[in-house]
PDB file of N, CA and C in Angstrom:
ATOM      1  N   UNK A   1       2.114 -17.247   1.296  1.00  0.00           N
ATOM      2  CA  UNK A   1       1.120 -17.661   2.273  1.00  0.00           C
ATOM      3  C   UNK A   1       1.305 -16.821   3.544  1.00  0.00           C
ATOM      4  N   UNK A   2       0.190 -16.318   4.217  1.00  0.00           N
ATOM      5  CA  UNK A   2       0.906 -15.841   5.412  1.00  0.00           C
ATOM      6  C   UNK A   2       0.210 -14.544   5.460  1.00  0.00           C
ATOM      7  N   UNK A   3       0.126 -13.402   3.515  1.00  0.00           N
ATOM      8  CA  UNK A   3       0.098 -12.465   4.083  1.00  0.00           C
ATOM      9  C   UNK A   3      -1.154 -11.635   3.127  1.00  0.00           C
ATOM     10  N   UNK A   4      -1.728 -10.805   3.928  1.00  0.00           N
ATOM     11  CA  UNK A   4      -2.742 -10.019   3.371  1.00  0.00           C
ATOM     12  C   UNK A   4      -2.224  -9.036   1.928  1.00  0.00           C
ATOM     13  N   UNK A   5      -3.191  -8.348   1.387  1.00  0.00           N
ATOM     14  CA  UNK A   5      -3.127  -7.725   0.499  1.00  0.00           C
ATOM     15  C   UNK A   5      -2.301  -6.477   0.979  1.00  0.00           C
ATOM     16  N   UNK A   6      -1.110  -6.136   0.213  1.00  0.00           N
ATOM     17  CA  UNK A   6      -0.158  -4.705   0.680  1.00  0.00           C
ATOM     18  C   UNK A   6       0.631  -4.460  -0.737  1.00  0.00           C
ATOM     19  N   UNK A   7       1.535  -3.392  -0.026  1.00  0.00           N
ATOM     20  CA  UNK A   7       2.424  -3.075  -1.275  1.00  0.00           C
ATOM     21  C   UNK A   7       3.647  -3.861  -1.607  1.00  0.00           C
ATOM     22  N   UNK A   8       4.885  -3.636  -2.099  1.00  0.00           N
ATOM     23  CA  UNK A   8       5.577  -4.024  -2.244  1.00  0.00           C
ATOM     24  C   UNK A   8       6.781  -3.530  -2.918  1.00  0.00           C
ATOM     25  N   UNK A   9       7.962  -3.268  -2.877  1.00  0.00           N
ATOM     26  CA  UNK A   9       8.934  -3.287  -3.717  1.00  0.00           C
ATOM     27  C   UNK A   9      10.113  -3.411  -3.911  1.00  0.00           C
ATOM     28  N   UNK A  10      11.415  -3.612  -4.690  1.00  0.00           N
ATOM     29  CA  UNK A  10      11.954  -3.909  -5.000  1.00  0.00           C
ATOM     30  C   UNK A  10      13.629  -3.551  -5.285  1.00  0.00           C
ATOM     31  N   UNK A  11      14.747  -3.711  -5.222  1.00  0.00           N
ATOM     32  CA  UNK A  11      16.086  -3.034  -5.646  1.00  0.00           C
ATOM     33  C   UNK A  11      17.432  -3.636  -4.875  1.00  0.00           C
ATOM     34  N   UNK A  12      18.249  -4.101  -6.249  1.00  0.00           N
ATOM     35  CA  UNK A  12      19.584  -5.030  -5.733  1.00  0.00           C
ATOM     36  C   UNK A  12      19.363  -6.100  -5.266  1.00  0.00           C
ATOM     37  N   UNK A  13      18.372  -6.688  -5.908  1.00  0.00           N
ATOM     38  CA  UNK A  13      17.701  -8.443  -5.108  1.00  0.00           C
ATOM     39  C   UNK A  13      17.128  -8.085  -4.277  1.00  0.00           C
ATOM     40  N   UNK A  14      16.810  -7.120  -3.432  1.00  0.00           N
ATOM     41  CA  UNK A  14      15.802  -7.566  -2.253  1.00  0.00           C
ATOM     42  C   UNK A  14      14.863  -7.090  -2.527  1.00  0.00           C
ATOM     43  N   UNK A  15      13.696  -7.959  -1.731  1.00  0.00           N
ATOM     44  CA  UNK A  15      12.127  -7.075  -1.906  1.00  0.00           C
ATOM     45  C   UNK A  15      11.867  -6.973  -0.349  1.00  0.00           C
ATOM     46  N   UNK A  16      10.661  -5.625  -0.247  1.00  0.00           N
ATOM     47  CA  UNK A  16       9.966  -5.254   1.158  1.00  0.00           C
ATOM     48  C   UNK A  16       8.793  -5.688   0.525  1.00  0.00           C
ATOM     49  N   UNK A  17       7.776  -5.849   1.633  1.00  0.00           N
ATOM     50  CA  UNK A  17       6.750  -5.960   1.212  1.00  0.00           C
ATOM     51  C   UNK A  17       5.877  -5.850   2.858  1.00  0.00           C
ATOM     52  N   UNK A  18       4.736  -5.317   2.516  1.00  0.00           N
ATOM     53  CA  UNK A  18       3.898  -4.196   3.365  1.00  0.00           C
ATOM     54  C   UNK A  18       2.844  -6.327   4.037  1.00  0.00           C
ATOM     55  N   UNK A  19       2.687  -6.555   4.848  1.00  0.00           N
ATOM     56  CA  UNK A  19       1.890  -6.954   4.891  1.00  0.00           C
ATOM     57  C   UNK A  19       0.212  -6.462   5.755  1.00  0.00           C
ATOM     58  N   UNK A  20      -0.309  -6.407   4.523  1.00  0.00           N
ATOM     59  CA  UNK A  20      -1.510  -5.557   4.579  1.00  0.00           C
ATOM     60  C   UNK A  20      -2.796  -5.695   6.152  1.00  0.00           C
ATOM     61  N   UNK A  21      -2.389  -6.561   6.454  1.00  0.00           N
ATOM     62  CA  UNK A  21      -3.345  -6.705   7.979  1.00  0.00           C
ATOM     63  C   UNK A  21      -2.720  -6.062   9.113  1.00  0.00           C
ATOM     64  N   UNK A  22      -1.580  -5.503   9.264  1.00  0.00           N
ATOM     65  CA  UNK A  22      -0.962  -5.554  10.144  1.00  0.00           C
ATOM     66  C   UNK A  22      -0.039  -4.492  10.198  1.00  0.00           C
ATOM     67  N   UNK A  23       0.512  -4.144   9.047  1.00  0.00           N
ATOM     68  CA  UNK A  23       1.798  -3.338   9.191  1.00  0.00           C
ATOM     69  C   UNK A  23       3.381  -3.614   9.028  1.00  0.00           C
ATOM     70  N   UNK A  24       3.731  -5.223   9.556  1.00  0.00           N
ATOM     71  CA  UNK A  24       4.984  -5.290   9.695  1.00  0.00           C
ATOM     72  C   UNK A  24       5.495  -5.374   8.048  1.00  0.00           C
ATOM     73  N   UNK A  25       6.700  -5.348   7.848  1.00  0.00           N
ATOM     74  CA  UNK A  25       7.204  -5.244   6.969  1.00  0.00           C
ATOM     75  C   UNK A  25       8.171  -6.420   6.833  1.00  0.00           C
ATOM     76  N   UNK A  26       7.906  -7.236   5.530  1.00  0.00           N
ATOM     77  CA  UNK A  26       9.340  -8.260   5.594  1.00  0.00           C
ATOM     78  C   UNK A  26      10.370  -7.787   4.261  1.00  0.00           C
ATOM     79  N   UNK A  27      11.094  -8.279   4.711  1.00  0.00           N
ATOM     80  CA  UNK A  27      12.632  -8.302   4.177  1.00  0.00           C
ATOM     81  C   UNK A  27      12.911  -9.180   3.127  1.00  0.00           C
ATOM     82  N   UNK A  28      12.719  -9.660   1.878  1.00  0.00           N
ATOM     83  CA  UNK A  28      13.381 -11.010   1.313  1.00  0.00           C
ATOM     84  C   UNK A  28      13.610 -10.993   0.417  1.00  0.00           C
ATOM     85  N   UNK A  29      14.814 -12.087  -0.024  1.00  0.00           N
ATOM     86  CA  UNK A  29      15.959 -12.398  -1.119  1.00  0.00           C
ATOM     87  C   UNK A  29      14.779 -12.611  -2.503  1.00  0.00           C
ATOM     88  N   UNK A  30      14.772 -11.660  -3.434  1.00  0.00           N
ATOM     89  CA  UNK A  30      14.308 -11.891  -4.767  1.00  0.00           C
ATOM     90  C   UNK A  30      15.151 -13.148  -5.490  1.00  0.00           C
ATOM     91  N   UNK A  31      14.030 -14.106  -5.365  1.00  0.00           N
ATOM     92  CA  UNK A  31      15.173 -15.356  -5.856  1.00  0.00           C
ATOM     93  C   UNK A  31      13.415 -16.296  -6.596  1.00  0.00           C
ATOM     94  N   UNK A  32      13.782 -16.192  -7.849  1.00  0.00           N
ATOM     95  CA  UNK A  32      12.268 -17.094  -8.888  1.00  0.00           C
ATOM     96  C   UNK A  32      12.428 -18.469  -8.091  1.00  0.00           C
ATOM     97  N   UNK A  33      13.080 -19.020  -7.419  1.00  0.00           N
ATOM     98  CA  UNK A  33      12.994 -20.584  -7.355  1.00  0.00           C
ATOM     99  C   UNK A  33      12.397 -20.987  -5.531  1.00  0.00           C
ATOM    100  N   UNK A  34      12.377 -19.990  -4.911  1.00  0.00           N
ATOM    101  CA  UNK A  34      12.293 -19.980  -3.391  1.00  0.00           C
ATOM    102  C   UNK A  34      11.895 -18.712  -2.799  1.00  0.00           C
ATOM    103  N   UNK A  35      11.317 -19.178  -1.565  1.00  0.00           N
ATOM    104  CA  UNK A  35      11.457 -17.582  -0.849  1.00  0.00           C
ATOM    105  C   UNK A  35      12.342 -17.410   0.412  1.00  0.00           C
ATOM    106  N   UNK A  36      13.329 -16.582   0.790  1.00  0.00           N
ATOM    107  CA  UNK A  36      13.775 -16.086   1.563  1.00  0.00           C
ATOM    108  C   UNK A  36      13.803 -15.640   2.811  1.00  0.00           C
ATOM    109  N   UNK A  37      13.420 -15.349   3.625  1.00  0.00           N
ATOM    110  CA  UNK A  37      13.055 -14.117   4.113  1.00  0.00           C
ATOM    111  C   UNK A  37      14.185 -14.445   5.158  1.00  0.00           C
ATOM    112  N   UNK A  38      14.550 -12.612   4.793  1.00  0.00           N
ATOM    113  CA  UNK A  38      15.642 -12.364   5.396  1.00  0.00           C
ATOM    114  C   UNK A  38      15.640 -11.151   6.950  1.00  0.00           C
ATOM    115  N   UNK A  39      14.262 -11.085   7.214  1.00  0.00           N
ATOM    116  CA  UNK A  39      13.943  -9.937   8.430  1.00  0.00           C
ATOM    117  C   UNK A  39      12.840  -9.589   8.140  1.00  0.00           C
ATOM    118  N   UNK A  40      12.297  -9.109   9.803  1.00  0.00           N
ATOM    119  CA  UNK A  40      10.603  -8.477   9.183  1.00  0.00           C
ATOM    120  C   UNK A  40      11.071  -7.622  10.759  1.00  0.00           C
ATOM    121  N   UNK A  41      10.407  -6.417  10.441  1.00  0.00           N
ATOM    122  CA  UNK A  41      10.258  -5.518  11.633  1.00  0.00           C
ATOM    123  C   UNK A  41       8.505  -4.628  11.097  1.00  0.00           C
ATOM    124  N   UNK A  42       8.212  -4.354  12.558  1.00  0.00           N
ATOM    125  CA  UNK A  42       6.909  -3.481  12.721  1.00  0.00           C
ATOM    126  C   UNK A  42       7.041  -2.021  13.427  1.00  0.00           C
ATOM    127  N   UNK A  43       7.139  -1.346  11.893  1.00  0.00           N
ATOM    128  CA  UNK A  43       7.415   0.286  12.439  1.00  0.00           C
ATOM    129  C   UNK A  43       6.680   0.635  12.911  1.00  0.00           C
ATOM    130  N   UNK A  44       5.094   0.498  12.459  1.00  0.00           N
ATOM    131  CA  UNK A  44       3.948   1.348  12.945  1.00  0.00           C
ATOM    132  C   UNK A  44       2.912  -0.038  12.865  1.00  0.00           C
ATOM    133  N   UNK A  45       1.986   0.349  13.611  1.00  0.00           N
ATOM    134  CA  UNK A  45       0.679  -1.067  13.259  1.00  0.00           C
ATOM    135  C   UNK A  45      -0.282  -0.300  12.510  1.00  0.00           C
ATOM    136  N   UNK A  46      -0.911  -1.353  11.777  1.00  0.00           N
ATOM    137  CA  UNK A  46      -2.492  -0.835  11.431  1.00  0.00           C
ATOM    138  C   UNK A  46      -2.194  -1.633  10.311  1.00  0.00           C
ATOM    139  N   UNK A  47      -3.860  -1.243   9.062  1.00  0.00           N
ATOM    140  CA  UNK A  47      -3.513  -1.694   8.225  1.00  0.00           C
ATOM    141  C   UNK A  47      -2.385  -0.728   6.908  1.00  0.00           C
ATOM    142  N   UNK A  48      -1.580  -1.660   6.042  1.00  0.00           N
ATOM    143  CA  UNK A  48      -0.746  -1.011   5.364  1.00  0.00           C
ATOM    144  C   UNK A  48      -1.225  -1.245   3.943  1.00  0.00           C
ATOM    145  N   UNK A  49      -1.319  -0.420   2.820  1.00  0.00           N
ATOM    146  CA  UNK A  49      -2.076  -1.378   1.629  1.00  0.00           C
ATOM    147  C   UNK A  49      -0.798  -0.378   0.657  1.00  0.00           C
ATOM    148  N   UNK A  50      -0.471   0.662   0.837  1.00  0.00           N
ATOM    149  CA  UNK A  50       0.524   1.248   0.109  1.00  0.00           C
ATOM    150  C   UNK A  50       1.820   0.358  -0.086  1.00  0.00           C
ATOM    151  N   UNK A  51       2.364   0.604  -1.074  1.00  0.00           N
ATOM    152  CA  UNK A  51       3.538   0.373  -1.004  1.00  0.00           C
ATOM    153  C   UNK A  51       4.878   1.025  -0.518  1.00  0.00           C
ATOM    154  N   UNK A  52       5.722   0.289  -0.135  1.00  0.00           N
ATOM    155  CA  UNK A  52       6.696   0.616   1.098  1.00  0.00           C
ATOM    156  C   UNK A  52       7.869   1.466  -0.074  1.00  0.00           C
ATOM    157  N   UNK A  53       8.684   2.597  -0.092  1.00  0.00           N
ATOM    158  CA  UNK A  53       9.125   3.094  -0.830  1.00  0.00           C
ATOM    159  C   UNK A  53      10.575   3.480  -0.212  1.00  0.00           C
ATOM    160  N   UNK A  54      11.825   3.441  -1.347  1.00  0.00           N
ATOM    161  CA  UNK A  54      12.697   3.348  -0.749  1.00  0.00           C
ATOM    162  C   UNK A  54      13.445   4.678  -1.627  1.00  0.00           C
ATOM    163  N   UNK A  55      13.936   5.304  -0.606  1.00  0.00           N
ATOM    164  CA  UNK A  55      15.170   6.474  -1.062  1.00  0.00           C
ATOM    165  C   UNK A  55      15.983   7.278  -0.234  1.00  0.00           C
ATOM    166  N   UNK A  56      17.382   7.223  -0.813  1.00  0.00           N
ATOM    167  CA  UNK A  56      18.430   7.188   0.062  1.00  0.00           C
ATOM    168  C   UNK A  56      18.711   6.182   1.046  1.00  0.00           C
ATOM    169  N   UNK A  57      18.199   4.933   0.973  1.00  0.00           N
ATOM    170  CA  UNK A  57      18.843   4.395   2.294  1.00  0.00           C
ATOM    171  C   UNK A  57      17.443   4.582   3.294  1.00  0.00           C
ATOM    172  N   UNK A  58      16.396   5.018   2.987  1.00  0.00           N
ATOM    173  CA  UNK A  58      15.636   4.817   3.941  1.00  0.00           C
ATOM    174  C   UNK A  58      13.929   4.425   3.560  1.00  0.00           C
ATOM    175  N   UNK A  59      13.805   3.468   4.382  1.00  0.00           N
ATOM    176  CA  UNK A  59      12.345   2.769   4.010  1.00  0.00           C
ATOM    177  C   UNK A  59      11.319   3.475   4.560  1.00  0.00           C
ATOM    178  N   UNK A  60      10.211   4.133   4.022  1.00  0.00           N
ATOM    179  CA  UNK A  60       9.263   4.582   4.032  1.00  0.00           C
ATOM    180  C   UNK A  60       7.602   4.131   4.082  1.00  0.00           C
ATOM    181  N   UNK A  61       7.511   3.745   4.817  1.00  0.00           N
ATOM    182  CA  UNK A  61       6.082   3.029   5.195  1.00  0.00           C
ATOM    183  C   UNK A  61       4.789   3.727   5.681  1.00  0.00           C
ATOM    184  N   UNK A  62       3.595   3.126   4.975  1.00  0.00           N
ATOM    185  CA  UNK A  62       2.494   4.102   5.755  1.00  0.00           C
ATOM    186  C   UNK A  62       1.414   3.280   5.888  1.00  0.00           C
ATOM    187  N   UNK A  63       0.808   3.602   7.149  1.00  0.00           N
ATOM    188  CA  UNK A  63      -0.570   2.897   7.046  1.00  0.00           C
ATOM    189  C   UNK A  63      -1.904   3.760   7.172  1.00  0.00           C
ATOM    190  N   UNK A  64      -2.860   3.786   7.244  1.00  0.00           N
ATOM    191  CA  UNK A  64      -4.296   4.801   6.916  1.00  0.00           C
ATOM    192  C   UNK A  64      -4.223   5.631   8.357  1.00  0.00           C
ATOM    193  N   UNK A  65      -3.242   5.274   9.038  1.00  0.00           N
ATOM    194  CA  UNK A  65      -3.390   6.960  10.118  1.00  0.00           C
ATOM    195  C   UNK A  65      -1.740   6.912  10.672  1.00  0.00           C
ATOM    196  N   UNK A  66      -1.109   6.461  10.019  1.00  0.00           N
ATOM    197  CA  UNK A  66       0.875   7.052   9.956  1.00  0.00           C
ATOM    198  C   UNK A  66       1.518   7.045   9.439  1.00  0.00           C
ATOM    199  N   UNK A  67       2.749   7.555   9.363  1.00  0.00           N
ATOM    200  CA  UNK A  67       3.929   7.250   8.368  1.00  0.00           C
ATOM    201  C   UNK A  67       5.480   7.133   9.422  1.00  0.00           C
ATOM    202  N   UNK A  68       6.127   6.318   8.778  1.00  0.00           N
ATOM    203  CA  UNK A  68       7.592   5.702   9.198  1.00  0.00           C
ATOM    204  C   UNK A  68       8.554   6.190   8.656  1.00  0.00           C
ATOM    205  N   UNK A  69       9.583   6.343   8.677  1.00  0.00           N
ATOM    206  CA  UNK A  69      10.886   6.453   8.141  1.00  0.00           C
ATOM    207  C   UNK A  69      12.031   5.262   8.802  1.00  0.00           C
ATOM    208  N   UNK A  70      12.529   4.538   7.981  1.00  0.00           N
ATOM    209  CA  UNK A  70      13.195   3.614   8.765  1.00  0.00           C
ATOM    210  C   UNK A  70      14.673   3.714   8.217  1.00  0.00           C
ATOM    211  N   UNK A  71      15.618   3.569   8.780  1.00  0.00           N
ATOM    212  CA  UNK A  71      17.120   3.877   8.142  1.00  0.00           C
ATOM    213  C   UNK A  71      17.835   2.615   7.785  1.00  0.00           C
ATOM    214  N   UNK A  72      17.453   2.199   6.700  1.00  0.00           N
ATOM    215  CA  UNK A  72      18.331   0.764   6.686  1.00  0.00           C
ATOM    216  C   UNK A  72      19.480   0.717   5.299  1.00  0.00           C
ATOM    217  N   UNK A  73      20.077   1.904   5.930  1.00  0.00           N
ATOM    218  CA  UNK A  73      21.567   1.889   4.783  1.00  0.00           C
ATOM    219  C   UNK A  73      22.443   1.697   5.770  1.00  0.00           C
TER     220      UNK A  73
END
């Protein structure tokens, strides 16, 4: 509840996920019985509909006029 259409994904239990109106990004514990959420930060605003992509240690976000690099290793 809460969040527009975005991307999302996944690795070592946690998921990101893009929320699509806005940009910010949340943080939360992959768990089937509950939801989590363990942090949300806003790299860039706008809308985000891609999915948020992760390598090396760093989260990668974009919305229809930017892109992020965020360092969360």
């Amino acid at each position: 509840d809460g969040f527009e259409k975005g991307g999302l994904c996944a690795a070592d239990g946690l998921g990101f996920v893009n929320n699509g109106s806005n940009g910010d990004v949340v943080l939360f514990k992959l768990d089937n019985t509950s939801y989590q959420e363990l942090g949300r930060i806003a790299p860039i605003r706008g809308r985000a509909w891609a999915p948020p992509i992760l390598v090396d240690g760093k989260l990668i976000v974009r919305t229809i006029d930017a892109i992020a690099v965020v360092d969360i290793s």
